[in-house]
N, C-alpha and C. Protein backbone atom coordinates (compact mmCIF):
# COMPACT_ATOMS: atom_id res chain seq x y z
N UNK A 1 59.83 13.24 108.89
CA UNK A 1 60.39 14.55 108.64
C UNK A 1 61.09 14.53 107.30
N UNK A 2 60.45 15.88 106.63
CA UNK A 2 61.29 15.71 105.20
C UNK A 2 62.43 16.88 105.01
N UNK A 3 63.37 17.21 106.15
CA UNK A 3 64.81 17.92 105.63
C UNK A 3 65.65 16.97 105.61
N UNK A 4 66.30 17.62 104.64
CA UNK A 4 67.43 17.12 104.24
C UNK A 4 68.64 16.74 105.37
N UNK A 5 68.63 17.05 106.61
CA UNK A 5 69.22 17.10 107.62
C UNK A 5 68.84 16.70 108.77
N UNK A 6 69.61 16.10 109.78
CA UNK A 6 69.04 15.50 110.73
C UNK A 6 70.03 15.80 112.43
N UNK A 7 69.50 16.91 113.08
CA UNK A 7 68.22 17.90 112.96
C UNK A 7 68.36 18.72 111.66
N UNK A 8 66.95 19.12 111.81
CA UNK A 8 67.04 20.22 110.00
C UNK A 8 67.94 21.34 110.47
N UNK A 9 68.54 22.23 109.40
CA UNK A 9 68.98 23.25 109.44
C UNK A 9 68.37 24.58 109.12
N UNK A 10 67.60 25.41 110.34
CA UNK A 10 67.22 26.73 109.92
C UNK A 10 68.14 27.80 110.06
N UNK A 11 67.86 28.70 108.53
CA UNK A 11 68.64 30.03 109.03
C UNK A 11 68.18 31.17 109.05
N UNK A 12 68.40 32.01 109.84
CA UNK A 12 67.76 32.96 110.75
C UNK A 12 68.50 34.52 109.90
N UNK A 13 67.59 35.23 109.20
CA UNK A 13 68.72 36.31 108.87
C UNK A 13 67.88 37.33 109.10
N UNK A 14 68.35 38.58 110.00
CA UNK A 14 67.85 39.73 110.46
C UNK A 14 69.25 40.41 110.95
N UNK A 15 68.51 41.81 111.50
CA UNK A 15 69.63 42.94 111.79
C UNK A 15 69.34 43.25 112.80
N UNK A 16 68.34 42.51 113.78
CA UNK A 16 67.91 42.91 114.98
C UNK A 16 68.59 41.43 115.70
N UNK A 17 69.76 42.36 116.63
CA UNK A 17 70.16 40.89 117.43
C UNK A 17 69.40 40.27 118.50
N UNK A 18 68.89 41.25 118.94
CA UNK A 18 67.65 40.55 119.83
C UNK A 18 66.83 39.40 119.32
N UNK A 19 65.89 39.62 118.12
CA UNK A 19 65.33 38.84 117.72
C UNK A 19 66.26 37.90 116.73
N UNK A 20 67.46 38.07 116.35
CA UNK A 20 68.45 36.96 116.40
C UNK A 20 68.37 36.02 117.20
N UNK A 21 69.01 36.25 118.54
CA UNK A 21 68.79 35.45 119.47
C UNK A 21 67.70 35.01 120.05
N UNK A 22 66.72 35.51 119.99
CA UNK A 22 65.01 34.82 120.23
C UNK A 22 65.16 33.52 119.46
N UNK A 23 65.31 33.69 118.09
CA UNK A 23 65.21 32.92 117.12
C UNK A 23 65.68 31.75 117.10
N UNK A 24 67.49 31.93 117.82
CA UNK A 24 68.33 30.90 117.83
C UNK A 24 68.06 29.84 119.09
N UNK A 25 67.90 30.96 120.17
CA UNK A 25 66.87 29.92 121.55
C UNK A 25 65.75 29.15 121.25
N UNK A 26 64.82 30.11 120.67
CA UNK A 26 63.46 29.39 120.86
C UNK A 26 63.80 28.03 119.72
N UNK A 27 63.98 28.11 118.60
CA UNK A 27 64.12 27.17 117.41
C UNK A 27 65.15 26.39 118.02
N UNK A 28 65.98 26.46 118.88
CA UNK A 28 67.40 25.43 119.10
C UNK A 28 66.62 24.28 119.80
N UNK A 29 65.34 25.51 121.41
CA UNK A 29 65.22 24.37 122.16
C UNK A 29 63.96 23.43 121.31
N UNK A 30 63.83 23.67 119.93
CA UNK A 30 62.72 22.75 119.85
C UNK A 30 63.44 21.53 118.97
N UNK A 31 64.62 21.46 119.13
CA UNK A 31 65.38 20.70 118.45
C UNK A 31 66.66 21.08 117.21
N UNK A 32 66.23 22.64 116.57
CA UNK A 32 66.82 22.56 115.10
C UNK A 32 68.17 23.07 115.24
N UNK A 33 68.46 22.86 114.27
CA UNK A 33 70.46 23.87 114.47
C UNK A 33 70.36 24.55 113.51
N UNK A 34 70.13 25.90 114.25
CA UNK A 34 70.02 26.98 114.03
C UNK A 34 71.59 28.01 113.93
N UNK A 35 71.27 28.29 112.67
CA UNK A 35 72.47 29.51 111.85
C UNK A 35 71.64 30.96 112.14
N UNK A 36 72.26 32.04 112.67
CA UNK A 36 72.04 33.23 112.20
C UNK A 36 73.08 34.09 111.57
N UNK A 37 71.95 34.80 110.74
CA UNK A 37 73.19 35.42 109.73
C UNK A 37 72.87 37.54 109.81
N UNK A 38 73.39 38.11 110.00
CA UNK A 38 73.40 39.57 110.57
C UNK A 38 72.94 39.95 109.25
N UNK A 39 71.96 40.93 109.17
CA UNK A 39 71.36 41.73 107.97
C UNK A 39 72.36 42.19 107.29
N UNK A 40 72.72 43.09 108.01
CA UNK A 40 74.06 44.32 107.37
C UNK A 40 74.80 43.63 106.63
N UNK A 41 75.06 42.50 106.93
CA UNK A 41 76.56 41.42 106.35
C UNK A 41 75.51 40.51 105.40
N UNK A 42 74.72 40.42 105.35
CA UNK A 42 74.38 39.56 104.30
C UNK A 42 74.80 39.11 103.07
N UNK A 43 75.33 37.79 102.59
CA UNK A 43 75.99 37.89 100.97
C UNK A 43 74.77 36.15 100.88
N UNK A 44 74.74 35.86 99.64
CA UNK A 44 73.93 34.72 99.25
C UNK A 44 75.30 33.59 99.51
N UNK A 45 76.53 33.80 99.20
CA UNK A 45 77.13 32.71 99.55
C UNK A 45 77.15 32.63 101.25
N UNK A 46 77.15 33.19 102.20
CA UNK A 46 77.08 33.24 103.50
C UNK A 46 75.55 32.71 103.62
N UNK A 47 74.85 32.72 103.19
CA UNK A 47 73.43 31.71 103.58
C UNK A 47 73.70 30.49 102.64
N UNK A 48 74.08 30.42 101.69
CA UNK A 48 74.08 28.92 101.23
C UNK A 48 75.48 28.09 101.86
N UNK A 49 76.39 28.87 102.71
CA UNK A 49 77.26 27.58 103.94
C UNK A 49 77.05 27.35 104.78
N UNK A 50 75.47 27.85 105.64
CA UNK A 50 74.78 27.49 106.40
C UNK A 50 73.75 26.09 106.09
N UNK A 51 73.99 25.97 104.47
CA UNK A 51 73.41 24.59 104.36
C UNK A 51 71.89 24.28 104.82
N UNK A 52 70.99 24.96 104.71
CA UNK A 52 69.82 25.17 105.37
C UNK A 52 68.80 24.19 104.88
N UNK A 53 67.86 24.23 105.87
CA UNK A 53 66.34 23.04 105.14
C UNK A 53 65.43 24.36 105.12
N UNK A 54 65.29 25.39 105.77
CA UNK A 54 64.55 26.61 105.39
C UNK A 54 65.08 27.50 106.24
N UNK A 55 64.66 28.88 105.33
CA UNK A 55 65.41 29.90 105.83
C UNK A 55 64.27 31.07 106.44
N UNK A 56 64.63 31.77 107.85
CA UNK A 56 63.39 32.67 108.07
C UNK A 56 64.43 33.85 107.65
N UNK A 57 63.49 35.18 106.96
CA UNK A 57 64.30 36.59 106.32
C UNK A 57 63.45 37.57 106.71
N UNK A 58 63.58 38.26 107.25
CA UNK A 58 63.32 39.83 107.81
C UNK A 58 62.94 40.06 106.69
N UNK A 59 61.95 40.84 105.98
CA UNK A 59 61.91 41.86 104.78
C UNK A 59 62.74 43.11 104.88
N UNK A 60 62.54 43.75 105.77
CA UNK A 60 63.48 45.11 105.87
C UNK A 60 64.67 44.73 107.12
N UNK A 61 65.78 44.58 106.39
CA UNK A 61 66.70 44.74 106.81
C UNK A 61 67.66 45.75 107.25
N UNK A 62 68.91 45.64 107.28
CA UNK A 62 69.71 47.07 107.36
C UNK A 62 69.94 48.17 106.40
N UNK A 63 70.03 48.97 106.65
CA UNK A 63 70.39 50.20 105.66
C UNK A 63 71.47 49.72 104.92
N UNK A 64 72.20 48.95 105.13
CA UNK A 64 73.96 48.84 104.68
C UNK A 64 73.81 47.28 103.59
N UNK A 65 73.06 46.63 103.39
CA UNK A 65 73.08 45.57 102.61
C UNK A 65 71.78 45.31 102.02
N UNK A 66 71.25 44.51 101.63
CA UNK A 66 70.64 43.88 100.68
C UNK A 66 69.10 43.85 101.94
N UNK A 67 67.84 44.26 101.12
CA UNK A 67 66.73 44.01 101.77
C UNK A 67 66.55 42.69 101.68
N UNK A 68 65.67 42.14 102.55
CA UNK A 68 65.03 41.43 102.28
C UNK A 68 64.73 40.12 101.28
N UNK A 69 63.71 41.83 100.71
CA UNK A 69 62.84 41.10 99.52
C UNK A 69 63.85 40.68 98.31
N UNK A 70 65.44 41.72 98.42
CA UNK A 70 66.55 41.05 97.76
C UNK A 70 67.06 39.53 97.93
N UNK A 71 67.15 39.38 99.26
CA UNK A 71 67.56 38.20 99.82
C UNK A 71 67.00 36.90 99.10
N UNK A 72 65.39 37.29 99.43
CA UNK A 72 64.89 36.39 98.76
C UNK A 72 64.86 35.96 97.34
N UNK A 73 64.93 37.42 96.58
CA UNK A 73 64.95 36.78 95.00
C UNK A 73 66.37 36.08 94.83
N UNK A 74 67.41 36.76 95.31
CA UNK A 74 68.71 36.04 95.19
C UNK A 74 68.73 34.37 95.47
N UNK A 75 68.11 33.95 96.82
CA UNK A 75 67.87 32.61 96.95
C UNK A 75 67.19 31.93 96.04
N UNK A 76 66.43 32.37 95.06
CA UNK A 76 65.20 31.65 94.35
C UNK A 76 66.72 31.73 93.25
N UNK A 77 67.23 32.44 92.60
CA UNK A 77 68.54 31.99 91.38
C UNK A 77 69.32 31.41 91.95
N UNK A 78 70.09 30.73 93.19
CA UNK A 78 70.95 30.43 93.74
C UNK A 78 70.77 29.52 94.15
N UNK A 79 71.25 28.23 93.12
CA UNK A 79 70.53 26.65 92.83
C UNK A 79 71.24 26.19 94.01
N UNK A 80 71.96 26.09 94.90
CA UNK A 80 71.78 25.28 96.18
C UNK A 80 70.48 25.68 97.13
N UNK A 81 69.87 27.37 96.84
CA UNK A 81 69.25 27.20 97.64
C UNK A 81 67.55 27.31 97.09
N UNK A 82 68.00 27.21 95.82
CA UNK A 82 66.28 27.54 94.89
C UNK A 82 65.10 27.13 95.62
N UNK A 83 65.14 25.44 95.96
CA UNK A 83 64.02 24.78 96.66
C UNK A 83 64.06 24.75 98.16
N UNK A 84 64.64 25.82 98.60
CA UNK A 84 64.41 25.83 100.47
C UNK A 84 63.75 26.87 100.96
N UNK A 85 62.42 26.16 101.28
CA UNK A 85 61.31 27.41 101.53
C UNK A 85 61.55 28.14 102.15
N UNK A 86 61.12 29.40 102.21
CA UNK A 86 61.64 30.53 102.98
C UNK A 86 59.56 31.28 103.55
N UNK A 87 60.45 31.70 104.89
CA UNK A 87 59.48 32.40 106.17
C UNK A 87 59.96 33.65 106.07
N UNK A 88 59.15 34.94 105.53
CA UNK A 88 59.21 36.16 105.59
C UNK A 88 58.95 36.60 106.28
N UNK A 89 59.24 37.40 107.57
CA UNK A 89 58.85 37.75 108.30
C UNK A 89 59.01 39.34 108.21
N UNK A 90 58.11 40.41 108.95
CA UNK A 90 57.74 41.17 108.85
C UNK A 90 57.08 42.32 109.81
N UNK A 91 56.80 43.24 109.94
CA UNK A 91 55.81 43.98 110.43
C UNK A 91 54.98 45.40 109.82
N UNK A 92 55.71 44.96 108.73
CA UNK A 92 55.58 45.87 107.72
C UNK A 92 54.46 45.25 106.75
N UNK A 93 53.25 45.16 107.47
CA UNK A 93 52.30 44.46 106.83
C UNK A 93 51.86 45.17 105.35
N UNK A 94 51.88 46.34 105.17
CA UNK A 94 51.42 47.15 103.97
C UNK A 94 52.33 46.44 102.76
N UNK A 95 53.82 46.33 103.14
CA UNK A 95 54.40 45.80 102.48
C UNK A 95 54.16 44.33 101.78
N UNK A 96 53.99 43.92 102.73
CA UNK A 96 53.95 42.67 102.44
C UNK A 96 52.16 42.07 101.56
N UNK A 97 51.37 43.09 102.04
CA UNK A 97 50.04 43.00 101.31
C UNK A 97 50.47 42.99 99.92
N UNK A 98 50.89 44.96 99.95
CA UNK A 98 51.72 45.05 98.54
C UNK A 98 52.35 44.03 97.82
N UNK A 99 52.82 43.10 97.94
CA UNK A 99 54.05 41.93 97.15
C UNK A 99 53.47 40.76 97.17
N UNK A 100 51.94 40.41 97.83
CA UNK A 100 51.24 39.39 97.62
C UNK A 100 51.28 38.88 96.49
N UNK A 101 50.76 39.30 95.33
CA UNK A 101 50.76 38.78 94.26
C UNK A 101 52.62 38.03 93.84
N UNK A 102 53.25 38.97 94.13
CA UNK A 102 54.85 38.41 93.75
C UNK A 102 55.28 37.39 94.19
N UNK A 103 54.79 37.20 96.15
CA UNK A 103 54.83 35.91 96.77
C UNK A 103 54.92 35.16 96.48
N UNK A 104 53.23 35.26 95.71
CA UNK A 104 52.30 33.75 95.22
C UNK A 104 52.70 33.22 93.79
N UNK A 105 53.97 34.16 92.99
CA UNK A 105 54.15 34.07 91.93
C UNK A 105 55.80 33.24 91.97
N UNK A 106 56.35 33.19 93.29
CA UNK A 106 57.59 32.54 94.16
C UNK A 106 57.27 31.21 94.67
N UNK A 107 57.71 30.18 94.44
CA UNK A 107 57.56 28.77 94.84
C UNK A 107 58.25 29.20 96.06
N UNK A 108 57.22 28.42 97.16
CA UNK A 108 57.50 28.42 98.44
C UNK A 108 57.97 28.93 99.11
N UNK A 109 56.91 30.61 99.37
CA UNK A 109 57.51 31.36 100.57
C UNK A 109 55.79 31.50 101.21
N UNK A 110 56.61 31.74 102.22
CA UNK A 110 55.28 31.87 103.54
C UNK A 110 55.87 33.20 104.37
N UNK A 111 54.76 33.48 104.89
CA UNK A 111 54.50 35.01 105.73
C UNK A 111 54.70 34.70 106.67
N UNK A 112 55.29 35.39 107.85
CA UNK A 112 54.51 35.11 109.60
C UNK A 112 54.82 36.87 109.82
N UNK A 113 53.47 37.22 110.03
CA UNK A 113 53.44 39.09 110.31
C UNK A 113 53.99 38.99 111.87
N UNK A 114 55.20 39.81 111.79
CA UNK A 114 55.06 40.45 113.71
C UNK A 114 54.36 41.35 113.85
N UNK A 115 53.86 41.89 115.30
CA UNK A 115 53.99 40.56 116.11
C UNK A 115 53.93 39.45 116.28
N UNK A 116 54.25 38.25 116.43
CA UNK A 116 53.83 36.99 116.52
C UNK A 116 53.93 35.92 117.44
N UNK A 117 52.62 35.16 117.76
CA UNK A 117 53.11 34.43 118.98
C UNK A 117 53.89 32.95 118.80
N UNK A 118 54.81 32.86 120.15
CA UNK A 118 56.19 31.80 119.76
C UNK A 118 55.03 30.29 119.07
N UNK A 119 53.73 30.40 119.97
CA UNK A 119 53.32 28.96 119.02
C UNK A 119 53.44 28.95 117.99
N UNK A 120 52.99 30.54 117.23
CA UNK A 120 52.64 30.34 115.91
C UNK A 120 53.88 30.48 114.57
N UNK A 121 54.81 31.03 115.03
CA UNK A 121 56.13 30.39 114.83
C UNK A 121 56.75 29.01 114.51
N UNK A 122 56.55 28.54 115.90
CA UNK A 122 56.93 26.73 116.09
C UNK A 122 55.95 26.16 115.28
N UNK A 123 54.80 26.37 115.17
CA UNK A 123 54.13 25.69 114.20
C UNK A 123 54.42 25.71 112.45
N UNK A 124 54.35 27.27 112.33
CA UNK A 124 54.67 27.02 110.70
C UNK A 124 56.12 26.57 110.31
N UNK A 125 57.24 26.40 111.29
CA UNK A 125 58.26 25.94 111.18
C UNK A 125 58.27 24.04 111.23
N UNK A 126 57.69 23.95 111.94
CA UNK A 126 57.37 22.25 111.96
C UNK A 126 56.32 22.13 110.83
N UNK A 127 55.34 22.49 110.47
CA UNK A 127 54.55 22.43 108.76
C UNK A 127 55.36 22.35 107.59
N UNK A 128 56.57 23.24 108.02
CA UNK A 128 57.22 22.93 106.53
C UNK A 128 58.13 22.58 106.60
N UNK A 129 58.99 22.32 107.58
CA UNK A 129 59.89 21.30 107.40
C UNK A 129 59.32 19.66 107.42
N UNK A 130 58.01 19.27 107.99
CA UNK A 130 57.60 17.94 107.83
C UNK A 130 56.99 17.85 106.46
N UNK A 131 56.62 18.33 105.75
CA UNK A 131 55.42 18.22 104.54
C UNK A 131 56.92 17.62 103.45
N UNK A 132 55.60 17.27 102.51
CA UNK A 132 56.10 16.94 101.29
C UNK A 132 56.80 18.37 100.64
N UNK A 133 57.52 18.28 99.89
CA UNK A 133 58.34 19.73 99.45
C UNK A 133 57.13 19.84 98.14
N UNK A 134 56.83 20.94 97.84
CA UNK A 134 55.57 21.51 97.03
C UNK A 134 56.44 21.24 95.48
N UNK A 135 56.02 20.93 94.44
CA UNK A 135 56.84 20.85 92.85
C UNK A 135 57.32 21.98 92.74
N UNK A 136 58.40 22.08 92.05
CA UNK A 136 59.22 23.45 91.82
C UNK A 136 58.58 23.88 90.72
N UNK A 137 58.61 25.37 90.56
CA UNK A 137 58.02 25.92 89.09
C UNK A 137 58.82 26.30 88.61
N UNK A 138 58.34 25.70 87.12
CA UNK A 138 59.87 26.17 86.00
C UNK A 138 60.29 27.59 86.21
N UNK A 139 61.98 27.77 86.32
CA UNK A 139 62.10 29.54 86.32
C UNK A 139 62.22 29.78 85.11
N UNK A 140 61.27 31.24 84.71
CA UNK A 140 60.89 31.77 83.49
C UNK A 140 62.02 31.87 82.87
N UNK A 141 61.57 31.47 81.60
CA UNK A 141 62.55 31.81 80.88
C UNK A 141 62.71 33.19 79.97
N UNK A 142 63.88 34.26 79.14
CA UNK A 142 63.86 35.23 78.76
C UNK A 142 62.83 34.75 77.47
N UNK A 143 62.20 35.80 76.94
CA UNK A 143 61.68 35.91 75.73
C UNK A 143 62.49 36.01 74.45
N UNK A 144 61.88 34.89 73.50
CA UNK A 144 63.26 35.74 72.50
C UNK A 144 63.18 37.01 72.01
N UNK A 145 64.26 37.34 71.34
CA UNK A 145 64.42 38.25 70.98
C UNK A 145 64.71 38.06 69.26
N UNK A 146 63.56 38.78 68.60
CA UNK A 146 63.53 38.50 67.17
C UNK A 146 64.04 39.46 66.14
């Protein structure tokens, strides 16, 4: 196993407490110690003191804070948590078609569309926390300005 932690640390951030707590059960009983963090309240320092080996993120979150797809770019500048792959989750498949290209242009994020079944969950969660961590890609730099 390659987290940094032993058990790894996943964190769970959505605005649906239900599937909060799905999240924190199903992932606890397969071993991990599991953080959830409430959409609405979301700040990037409140996911990086959860100390995480990967993080799963709702795309659409609450009306009252930061989407998603915010969440995520914030984690990719936010050097404790730059290299901790992140699980987008979703049901907002149009969306997420839409931002394909942006994805694939993001070192290490992965999809899981809801609905979804708990195997297929437990699986891409054990894939990437065991694998080798993928090379980081340089973050772009500004252009000068002449």
């Amino acid at each position: 196993m390659n987290a940094l932690h032993q058990p790894p640390r996943i964190t769970v951030v959505n605005d649906n407490e239900q599937f909060l707590a799905l999240m924190h059960d199903l992932l606890g009983q397969e071993g991990y110690d599991v953080s959830v963090v409430e959409g609405d309240t979301v700040t990037i320092e409140g996911i990086a003191a959860t100390d995480p080996d990967l993080l799963v993120i709702d795309l659409r979150l609450g009306s009252e804070g930061p989407t998603g797809w915010d969440v995520l770019l914030m984690t990719r500048a936010h050097e404790p948590l730059r290299e901790v792959p992140v699980v987008l989750c979703s049901a907002d498949i149009v969306e997420l078609r839409a931002r394909a290209d942006e994805m694939a242009a993001i070192a290490d994020v992965h999809v899981l569309e809801k609905p979804f079944r708990i195997e297929e969950a437990e699986e891409l969660v054990r894939r990437l926390l065991e694998r080798e961590p993928p090379p980081m890609r340089p973050m772009l730099e500004p252009e000068p300005t002449g």
